[in-house]
N, C-alpha and C. Protein backbone atom coordinates (compact mmCIF):
# COMPACT_ATOMS: atom_id res chain seq x y z
N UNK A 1 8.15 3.41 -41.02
CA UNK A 1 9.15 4.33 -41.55
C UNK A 1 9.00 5.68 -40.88
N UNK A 2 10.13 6.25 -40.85
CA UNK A 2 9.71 7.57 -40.01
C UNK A 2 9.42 8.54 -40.64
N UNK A 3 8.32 9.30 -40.26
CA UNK A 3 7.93 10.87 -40.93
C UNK A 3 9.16 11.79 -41.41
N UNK A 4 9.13 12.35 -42.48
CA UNK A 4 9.82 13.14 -42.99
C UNK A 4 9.82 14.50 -42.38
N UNK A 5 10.41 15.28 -41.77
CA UNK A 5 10.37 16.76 -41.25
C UNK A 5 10.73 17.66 -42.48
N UNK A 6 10.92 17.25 -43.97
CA UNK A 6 11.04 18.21 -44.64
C UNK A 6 9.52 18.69 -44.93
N UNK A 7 9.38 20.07 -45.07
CA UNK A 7 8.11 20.48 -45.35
C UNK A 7 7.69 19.88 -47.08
N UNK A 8 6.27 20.18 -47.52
CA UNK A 8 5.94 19.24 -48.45
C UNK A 8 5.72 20.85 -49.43
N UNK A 9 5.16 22.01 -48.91
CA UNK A 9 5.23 23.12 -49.81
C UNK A 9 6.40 24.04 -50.01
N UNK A 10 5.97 24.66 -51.28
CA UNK A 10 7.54 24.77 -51.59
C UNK A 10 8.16 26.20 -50.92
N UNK A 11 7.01 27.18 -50.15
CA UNK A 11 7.91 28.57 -49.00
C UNK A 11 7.69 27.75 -48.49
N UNK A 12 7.11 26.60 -47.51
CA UNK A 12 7.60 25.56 -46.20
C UNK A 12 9.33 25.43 -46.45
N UNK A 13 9.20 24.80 -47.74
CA UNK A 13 10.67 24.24 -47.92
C UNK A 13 11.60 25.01 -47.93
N UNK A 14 11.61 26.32 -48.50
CA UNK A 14 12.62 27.56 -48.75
C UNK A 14 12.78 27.92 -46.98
N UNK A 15 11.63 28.01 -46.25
CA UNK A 15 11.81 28.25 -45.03
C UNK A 15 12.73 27.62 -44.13
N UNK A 16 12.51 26.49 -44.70
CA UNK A 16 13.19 25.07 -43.45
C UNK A 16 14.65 25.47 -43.86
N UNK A 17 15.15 25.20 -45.35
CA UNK A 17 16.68 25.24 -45.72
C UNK A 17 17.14 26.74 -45.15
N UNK A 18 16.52 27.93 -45.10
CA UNK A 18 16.60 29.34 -44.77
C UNK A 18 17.40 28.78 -43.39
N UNK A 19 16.19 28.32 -42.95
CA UNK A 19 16.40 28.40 -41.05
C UNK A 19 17.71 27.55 -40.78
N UNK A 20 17.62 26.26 -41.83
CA UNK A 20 18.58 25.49 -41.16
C UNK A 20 20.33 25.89 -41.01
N UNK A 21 20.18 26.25 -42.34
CA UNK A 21 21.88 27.28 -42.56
C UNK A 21 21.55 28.13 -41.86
N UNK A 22 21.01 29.03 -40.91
CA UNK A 22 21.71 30.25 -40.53
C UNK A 22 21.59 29.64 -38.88
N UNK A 23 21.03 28.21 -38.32
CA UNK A 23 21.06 27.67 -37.33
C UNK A 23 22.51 27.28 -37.15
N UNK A 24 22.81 26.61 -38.01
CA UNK A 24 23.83 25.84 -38.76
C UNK A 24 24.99 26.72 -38.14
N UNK A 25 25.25 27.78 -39.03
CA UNK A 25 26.04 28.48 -39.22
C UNK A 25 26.29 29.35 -37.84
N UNK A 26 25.51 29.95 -36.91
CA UNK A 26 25.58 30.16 -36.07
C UNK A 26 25.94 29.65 -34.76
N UNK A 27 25.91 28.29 -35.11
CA UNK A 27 26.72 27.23 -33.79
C UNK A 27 27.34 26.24 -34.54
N UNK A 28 28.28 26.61 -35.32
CA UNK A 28 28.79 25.80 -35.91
C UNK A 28 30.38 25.38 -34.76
N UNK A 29 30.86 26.26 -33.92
CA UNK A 29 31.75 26.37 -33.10
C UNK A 29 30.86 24.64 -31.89
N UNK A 30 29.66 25.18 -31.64
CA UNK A 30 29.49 24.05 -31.08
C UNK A 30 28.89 22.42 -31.22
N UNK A 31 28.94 22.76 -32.40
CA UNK A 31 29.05 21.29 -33.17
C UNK A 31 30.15 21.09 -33.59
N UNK A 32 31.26 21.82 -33.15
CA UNK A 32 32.43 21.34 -33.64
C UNK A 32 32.94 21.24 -35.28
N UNK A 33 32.45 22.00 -36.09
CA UNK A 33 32.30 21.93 -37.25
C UNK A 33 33.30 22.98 -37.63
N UNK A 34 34.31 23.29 -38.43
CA UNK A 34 35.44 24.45 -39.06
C UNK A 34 34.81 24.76 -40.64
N UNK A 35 35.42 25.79 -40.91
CA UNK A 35 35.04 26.22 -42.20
C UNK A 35 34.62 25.20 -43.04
N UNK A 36 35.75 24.47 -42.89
CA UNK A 36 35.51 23.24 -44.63
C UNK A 36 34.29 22.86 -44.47
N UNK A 37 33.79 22.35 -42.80
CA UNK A 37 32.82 21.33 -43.58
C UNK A 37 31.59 22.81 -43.59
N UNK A 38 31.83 23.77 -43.04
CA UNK A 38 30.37 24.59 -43.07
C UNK A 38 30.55 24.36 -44.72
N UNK A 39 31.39 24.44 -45.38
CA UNK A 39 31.42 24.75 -46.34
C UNK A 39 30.47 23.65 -47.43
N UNK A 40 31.27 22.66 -46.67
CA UNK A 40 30.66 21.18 -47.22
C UNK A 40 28.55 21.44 -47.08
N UNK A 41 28.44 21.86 -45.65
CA UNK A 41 27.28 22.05 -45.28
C UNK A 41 26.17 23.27 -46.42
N UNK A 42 26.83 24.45 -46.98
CA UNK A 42 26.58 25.15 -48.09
C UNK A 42 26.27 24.76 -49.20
N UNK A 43 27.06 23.79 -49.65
CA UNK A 43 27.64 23.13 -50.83
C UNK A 43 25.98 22.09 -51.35
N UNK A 44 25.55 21.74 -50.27
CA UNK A 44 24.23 21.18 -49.95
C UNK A 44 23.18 22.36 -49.93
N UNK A 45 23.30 23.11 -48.74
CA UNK A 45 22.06 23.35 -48.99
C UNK A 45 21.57 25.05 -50.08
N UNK A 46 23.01 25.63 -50.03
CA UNK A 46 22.81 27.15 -51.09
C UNK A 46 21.86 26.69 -52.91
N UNK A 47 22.36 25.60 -53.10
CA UNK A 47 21.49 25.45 -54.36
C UNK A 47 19.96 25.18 -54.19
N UNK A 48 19.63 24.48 -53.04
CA UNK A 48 18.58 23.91 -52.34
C UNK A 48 17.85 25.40 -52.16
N UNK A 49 18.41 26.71 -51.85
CA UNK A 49 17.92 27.74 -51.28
C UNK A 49 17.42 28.31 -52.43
N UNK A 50 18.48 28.91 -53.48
CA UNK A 50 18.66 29.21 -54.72
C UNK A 50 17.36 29.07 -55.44
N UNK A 51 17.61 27.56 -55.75
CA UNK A 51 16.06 27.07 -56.64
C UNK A 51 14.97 27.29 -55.86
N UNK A 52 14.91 26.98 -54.99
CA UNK A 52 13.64 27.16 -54.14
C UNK A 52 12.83 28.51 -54.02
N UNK A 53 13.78 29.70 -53.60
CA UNK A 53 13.84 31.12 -53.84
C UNK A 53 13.24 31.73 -55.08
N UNK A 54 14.20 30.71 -56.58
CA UNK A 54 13.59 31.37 -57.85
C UNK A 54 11.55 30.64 -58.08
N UNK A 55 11.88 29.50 -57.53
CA UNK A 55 10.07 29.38 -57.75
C UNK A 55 9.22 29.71 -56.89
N UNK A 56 9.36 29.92 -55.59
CA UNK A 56 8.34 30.44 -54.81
C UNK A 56 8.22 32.25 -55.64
N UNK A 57 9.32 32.87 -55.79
CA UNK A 57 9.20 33.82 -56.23
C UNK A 57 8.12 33.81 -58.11
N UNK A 58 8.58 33.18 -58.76
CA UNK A 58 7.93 32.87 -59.57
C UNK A 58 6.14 32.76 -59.28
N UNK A 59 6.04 31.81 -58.56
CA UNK A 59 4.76 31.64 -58.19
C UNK A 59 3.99 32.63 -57.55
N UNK A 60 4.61 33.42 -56.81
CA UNK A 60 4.28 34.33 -56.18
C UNK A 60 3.47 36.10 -57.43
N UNK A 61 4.58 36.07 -58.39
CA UNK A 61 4.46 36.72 -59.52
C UNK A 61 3.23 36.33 -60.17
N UNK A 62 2.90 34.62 -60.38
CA UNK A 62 2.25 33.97 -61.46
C UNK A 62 0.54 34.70 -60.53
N UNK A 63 0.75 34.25 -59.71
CA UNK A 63 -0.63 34.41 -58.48
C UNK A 63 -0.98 36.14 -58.72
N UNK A 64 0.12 36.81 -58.40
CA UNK A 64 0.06 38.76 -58.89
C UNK A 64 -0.82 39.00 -60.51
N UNK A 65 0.45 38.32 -61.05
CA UNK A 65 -0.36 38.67 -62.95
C UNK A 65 -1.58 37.96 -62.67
N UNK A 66 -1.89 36.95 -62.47
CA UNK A 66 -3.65 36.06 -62.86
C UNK A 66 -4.26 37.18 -61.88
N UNK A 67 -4.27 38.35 -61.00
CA UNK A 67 -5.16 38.64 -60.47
C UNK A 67 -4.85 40.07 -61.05
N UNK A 68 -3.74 40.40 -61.41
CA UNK A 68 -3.99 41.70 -61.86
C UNK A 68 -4.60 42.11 -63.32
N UNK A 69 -4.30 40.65 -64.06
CA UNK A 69 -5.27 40.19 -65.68
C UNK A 69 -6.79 40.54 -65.70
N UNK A 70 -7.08 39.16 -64.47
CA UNK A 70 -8.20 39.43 -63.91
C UNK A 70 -8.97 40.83 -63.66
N UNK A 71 -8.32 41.41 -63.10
CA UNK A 71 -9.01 42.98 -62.88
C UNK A 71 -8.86 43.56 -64.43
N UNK A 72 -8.07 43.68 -65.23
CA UNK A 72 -8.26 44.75 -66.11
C UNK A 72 -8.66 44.54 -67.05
N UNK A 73 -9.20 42.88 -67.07
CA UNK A 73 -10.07 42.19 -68.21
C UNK A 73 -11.69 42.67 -67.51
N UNK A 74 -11.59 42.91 -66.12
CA UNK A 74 -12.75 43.16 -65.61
C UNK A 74 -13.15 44.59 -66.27
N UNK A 75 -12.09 45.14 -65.82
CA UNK A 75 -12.15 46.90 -65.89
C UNK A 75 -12.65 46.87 -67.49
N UNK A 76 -12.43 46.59 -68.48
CA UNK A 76 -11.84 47.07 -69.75
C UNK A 76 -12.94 45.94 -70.45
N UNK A 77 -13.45 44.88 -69.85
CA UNK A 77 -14.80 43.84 -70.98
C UNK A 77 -15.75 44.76 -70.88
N UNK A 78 -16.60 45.66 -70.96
CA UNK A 78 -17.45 46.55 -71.31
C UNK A 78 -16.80 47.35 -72.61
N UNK A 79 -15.65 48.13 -72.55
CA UNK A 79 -15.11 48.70 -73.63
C UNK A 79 -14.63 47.83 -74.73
N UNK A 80 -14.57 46.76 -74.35
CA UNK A 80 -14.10 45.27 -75.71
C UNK A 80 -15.22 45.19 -76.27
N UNK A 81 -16.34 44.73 -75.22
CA UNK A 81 -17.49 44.26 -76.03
C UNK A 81 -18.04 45.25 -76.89
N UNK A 82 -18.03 46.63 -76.48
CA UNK A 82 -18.25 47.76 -77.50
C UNK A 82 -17.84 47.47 -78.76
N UNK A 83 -16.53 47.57 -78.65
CA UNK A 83 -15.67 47.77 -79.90
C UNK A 83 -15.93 46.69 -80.83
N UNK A 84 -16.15 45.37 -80.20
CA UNK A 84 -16.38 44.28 -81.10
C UNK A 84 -17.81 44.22 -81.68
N UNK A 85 -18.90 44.64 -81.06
CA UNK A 85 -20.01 45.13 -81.41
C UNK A 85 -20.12 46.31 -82.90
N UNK A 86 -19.10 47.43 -82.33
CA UNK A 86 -19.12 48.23 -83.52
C UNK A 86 -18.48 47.61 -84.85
N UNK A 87 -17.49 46.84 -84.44
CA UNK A 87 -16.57 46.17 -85.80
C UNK A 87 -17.75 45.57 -86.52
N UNK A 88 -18.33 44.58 -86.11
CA UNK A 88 -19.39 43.67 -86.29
C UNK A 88 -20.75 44.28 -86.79
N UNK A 89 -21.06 45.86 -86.98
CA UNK A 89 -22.08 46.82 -87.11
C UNK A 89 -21.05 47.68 -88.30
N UNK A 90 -20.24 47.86 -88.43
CA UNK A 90 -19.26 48.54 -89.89
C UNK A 90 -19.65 47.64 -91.05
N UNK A 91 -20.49 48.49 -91.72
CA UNK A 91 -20.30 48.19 -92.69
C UNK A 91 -19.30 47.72 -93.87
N UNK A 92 -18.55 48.43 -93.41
CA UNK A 92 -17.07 48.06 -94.42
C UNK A 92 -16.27 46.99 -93.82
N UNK A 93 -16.61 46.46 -92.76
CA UNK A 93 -15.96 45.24 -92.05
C UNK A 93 -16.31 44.13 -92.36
N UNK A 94 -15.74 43.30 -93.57
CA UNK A 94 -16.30 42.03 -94.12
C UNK A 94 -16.07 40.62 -93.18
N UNK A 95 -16.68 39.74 -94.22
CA UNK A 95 -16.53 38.56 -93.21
C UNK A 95 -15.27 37.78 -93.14
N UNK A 96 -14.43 38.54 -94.38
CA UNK A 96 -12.89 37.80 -93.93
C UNK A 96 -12.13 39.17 -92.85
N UNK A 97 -12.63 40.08 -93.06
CA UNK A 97 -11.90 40.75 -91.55
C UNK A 97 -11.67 40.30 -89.73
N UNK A 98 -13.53 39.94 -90.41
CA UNK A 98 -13.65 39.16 -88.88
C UNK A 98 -12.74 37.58 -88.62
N UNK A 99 -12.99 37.32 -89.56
CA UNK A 99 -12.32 35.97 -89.60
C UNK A 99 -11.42 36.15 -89.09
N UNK A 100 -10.39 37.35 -89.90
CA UNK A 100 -8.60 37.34 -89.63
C UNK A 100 -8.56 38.37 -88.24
N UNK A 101 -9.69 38.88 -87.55
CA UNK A 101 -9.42 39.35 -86.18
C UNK A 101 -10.02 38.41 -85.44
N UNK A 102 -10.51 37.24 -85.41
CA UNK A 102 -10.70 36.45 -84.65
C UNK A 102 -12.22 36.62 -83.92
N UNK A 103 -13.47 37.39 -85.00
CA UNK A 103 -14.75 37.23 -84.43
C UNK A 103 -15.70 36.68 -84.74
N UNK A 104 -14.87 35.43 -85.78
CA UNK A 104 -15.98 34.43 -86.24
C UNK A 104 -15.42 33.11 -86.20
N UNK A 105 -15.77 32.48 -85.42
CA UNK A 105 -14.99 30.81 -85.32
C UNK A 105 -16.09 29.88 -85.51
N UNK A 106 -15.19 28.72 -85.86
CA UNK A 106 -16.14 27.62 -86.24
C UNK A 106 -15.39 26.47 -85.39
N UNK A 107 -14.77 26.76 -84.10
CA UNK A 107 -14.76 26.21 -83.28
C UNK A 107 -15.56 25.46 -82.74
N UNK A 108 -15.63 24.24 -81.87
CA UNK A 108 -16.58 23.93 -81.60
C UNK A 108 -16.56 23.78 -79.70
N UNK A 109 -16.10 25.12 -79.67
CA UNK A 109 -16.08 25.10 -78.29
C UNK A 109 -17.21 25.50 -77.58
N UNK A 110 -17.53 24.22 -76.73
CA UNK A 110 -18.99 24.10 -76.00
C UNK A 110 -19.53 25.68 -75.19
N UNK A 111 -21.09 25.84 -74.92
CA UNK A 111 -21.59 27.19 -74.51
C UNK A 111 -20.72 27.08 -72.79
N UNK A 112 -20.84 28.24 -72.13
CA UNK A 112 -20.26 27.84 -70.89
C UNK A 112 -21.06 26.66 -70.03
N UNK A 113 -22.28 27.34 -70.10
CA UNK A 113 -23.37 26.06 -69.63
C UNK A 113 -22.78 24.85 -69.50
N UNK A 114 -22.25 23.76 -70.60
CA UNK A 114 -22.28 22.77 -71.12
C UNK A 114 -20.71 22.28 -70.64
N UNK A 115 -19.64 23.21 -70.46
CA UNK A 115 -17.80 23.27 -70.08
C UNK A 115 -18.48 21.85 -68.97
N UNK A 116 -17.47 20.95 -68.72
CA UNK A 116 -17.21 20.14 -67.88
C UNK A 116 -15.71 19.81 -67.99
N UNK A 117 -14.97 20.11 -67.06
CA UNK A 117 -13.43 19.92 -67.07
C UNK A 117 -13.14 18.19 -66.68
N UNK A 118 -12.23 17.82 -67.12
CA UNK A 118 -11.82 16.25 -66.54
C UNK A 118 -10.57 16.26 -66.14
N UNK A 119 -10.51 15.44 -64.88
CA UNK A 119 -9.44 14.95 -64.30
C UNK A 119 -8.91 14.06 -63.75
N UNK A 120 -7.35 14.00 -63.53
CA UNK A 120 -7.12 12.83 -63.35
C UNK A 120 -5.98 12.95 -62.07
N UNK A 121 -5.81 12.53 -60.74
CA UNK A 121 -5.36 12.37 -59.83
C UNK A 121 -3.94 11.30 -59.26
N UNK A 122 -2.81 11.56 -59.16
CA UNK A 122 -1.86 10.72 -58.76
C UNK A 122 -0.82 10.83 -57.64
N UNK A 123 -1.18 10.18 -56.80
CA UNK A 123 -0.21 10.33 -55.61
C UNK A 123 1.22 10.27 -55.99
N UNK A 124 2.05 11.41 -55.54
CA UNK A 124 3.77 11.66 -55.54
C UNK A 124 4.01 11.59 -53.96
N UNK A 125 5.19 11.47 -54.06
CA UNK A 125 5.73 11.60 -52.81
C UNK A 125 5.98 13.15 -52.19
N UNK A 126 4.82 13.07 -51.23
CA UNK A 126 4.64 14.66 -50.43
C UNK A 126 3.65 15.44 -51.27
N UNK A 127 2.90 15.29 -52.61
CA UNK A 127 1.93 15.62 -52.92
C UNK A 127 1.05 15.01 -53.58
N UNK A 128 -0.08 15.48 -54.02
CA UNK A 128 -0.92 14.91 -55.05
C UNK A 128 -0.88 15.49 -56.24
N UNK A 129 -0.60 14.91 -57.35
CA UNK A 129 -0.73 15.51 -58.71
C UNK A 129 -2.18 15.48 -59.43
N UNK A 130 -2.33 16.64 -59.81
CA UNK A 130 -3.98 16.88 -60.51
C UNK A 130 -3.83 17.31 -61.92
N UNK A 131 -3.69 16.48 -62.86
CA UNK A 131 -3.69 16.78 -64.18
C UNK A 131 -5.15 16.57 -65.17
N UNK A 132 -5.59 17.32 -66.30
CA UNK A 132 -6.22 17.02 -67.10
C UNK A 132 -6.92 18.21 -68.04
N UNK A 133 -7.71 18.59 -68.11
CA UNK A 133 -8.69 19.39 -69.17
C UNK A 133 -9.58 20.29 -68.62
N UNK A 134 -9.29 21.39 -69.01
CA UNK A 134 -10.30 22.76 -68.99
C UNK A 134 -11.48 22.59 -69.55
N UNK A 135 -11.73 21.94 -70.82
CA UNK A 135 -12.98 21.91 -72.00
C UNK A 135 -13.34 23.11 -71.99
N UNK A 136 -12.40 23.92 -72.20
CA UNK A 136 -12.45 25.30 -73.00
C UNK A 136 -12.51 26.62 -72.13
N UNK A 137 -12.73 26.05 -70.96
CA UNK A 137 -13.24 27.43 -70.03
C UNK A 137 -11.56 27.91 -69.82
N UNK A 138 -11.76 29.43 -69.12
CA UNK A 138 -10.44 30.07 -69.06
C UNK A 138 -9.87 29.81 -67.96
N UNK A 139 -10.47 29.49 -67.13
CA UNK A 139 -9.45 28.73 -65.58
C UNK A 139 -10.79 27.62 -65.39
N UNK A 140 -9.85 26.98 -64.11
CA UNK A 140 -10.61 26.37 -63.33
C UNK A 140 -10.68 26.45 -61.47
N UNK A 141 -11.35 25.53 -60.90
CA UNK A 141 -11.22 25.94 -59.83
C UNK A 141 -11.05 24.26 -59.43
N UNK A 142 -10.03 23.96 -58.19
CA UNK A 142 -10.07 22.67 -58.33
C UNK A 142 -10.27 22.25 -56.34
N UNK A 143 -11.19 21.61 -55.97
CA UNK A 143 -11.18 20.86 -54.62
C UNK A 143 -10.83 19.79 -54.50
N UNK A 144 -10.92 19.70 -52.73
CA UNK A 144 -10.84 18.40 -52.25
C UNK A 144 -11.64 18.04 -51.37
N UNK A 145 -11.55 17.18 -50.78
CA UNK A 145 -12.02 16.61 -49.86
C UNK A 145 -11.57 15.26 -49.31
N UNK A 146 -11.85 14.88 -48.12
CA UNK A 146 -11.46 13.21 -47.27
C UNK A 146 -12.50 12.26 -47.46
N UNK A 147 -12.21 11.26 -48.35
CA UNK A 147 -13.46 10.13 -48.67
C UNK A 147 -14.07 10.12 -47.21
N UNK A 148 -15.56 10.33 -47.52
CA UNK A 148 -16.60 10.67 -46.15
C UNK A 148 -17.06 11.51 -45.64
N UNK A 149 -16.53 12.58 -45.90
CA UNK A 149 -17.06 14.19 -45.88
C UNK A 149 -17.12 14.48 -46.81
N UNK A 150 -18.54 15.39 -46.36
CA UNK A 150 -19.46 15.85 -46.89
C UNK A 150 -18.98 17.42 -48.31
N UNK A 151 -18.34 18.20 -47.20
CA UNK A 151 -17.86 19.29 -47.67
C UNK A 151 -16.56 19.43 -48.83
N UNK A 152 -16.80 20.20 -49.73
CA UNK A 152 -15.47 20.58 -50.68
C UNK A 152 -14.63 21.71 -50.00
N UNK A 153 -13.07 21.57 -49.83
CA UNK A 153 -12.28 22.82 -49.72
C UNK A 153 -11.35 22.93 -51.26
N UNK A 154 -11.76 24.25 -51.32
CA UNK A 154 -11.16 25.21 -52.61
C UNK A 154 -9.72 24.79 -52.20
N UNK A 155 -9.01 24.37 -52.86
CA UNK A 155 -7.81 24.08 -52.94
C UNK A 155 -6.48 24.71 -54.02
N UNK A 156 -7.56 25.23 -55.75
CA UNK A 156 -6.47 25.27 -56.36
C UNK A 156 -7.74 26.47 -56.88
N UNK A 157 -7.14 27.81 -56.97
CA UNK A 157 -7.95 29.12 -57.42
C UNK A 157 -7.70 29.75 -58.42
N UNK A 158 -8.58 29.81 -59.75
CA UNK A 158 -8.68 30.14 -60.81
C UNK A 158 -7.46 29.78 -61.88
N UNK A 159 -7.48 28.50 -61.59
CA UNK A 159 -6.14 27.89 -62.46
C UNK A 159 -6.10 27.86 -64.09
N UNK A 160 -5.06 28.21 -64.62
CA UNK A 160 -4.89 28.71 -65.62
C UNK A 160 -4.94 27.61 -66.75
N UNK A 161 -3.91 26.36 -65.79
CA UNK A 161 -3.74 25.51 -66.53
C UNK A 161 -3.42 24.50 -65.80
N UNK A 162 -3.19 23.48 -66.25
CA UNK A 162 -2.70 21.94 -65.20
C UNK A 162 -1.41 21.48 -65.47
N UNK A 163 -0.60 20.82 -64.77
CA UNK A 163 -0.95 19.96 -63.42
C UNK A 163 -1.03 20.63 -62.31
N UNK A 164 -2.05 20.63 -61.82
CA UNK A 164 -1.77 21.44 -59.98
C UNK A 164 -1.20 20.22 -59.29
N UNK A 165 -0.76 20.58 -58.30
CA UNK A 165 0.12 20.16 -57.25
C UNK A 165 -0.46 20.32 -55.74
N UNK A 166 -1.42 18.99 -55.17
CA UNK A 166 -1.87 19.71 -53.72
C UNK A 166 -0.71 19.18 -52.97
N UNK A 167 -0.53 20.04 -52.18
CA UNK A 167 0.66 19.80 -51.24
C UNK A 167 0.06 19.64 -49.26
N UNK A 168 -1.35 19.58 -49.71
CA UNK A 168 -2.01 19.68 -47.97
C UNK A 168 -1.40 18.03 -47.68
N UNK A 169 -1.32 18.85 -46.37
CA UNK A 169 -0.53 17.69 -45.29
C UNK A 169 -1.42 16.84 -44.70
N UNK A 170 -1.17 15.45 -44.73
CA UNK A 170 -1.77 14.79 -44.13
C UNK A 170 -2.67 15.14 -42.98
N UNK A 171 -3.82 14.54 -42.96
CA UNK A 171 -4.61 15.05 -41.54
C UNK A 171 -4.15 14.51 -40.08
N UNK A 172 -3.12 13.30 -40.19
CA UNK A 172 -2.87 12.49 -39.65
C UNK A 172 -1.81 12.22 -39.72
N UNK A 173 -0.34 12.87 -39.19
CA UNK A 173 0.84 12.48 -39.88
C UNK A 173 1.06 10.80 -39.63
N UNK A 174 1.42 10.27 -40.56
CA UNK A 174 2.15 9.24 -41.30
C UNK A 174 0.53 8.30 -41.34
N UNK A 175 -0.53 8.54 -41.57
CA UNK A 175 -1.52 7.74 -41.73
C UNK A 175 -1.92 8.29 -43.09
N UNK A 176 -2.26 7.41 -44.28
CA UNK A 176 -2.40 7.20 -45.08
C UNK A 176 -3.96 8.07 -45.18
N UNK A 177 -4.34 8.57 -46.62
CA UNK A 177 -6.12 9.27 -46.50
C UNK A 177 -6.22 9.05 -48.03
N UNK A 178 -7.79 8.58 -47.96
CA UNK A 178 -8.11 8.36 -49.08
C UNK A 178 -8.98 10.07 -49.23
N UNK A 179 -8.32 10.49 -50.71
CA UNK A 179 -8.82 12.00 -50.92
C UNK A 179 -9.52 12.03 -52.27
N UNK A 180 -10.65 12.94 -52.14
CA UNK A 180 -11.23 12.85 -53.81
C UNK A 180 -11.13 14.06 -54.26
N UNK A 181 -11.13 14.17 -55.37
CA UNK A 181 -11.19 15.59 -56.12
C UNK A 181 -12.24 15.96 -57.35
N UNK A 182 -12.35 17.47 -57.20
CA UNK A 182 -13.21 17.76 -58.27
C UNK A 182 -13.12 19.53 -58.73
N UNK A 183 -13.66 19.26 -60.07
CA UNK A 183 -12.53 20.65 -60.62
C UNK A 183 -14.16 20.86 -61.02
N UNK A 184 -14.48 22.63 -61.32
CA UNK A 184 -15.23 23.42 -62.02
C UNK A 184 -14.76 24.32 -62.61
N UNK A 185 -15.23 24.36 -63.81
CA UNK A 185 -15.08 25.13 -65.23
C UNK A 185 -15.32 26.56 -64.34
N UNK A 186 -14.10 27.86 -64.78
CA UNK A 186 -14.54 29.34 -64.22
C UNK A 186 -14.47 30.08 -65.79
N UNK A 187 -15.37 31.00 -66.04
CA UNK A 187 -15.67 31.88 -67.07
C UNK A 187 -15.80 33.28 -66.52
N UNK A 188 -14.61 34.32 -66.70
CA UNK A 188 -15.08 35.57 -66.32
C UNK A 188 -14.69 35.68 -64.38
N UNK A 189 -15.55 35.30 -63.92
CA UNK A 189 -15.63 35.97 -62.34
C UNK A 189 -16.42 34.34 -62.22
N UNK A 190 -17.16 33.58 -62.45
CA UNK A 190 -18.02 32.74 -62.02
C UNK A 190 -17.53 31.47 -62.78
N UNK A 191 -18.09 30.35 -61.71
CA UNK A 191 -18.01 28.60 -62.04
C UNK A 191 -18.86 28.38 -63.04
N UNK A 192 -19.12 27.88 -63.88
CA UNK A 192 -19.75 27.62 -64.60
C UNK A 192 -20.44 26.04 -65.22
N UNK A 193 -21.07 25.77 -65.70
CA UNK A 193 -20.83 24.10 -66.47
C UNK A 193 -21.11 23.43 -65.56
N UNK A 194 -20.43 22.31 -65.22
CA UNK A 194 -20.77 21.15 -64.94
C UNK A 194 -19.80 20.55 -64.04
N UNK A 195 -19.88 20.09 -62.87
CA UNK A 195 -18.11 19.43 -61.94
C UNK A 195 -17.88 18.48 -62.60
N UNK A 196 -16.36 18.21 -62.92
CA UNK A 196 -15.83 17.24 -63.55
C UNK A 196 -16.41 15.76 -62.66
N UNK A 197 -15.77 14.69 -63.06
CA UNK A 197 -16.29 13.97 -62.16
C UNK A 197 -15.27 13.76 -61.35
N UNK A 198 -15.90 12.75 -60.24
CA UNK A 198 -14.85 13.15 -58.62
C UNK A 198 -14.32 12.00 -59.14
N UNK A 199 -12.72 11.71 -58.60
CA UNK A 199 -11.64 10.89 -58.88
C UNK A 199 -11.24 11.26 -57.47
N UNK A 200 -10.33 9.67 -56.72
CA UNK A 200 -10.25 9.24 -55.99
C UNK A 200 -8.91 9.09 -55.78
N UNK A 201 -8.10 8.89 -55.02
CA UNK A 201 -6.64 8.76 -54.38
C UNK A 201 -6.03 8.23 -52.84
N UNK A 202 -5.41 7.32 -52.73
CA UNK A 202 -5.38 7.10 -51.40
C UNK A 202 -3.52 8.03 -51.25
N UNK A 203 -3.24 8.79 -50.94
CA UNK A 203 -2.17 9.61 -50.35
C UNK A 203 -1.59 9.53 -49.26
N UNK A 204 -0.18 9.05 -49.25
CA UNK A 204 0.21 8.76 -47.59
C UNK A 204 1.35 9.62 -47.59
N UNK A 205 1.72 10.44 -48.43
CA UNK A 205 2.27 11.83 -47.28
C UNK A 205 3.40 11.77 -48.59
């Protein structure tokens, strides 16, 4: 079957439809093509642009806030932990205060030590889907690797939540790769816990 030339990420993809209409459109005299069908040719790909545009942009935002959170949870956890310290040292601050501000749980959410995230792996067409469980930690961090090497590449960075979506391109266009994955629990700035266990996938593009 023949390789697909549509790109598999989604600014690849906004790129390709970008380029192709204004290719398009610019020699449309020598493809012999008149208004209607450019039009026809629009009609295809402007929604294609549209959507594509609103989620790369989206994502682009999502990636901004998780790092600008990040910093001012950095900046500002010294002055929290104060405050929750002093609440917790007031005398006049009972144990249903804490309760109803949220500094006494009977959760049974594991120490960070102990976090082991689980996952579960499924080949789509043009990516891999990575769905499953945090076990409590506040992101994760999720790799890969090519059954047989040695090394992990960071693939999915301080993820909030699941399903990630790897979109890496075959190493080999149109040859099939068996890929494994493995996610670690992140707390704060650091990995923590335990690697989920590695799960396996054979991915052909």
């Amino acid at each position: 079957m023949a390789q697909s030339i549509i790109p598999d990420s989604h600014e690849n993809r906004l790129s390709f439809f970008k380029t192709l209409k204004a290719v398009i459109t610019t020699n449309a005299g020598a493809l012999g093509w008149n208004a209607a069908k450019l039009a026809l040719v629009n009609a295809v790909l402007d929604p294609l642009i549209a959507t594509y545009q609103t989620l790369v942009d989206a994502e682009k935002a999502v990636i901004t806030a998780n790092a600008n959170a990040a910093q001012v949870f950095t900046d500002e956890k010294a002055g929290l932990q104060d405050l929750i310290a002093e609440l917790k040292a007031n005398p006049g601050c009972t144990d249903g205060m804490e309760t109803q501000m949220g500094l006494v749980t009977t959760s049974s959410k594991p120490a960070p030590a102990d976090m082991q995230p689980s996952i579960k792996a499924s080949a789509q067409p043009g990516f891999v889907r990575i769905s499953g469980s945090k076990d409590y930690a506040d992101l994760v961090n999720i790799y890969m690797r090519l059954a047989g090497v040695a090394a992990w590449t960071l693939i999915g960075i301080r993820r909030m939540k699941f399903p990630f979506d790897d979109q890496t391109p075959l190493k080999v266009a149109g040859v099939p790769e068996q890929r494994e994955y493995q996610a670690r629990a992140v707390v704060g700035d650091d990995e923590v816990g335990l690697p989920s266990d590695i799960v396996a996938v054979t991915f052909g593009g």
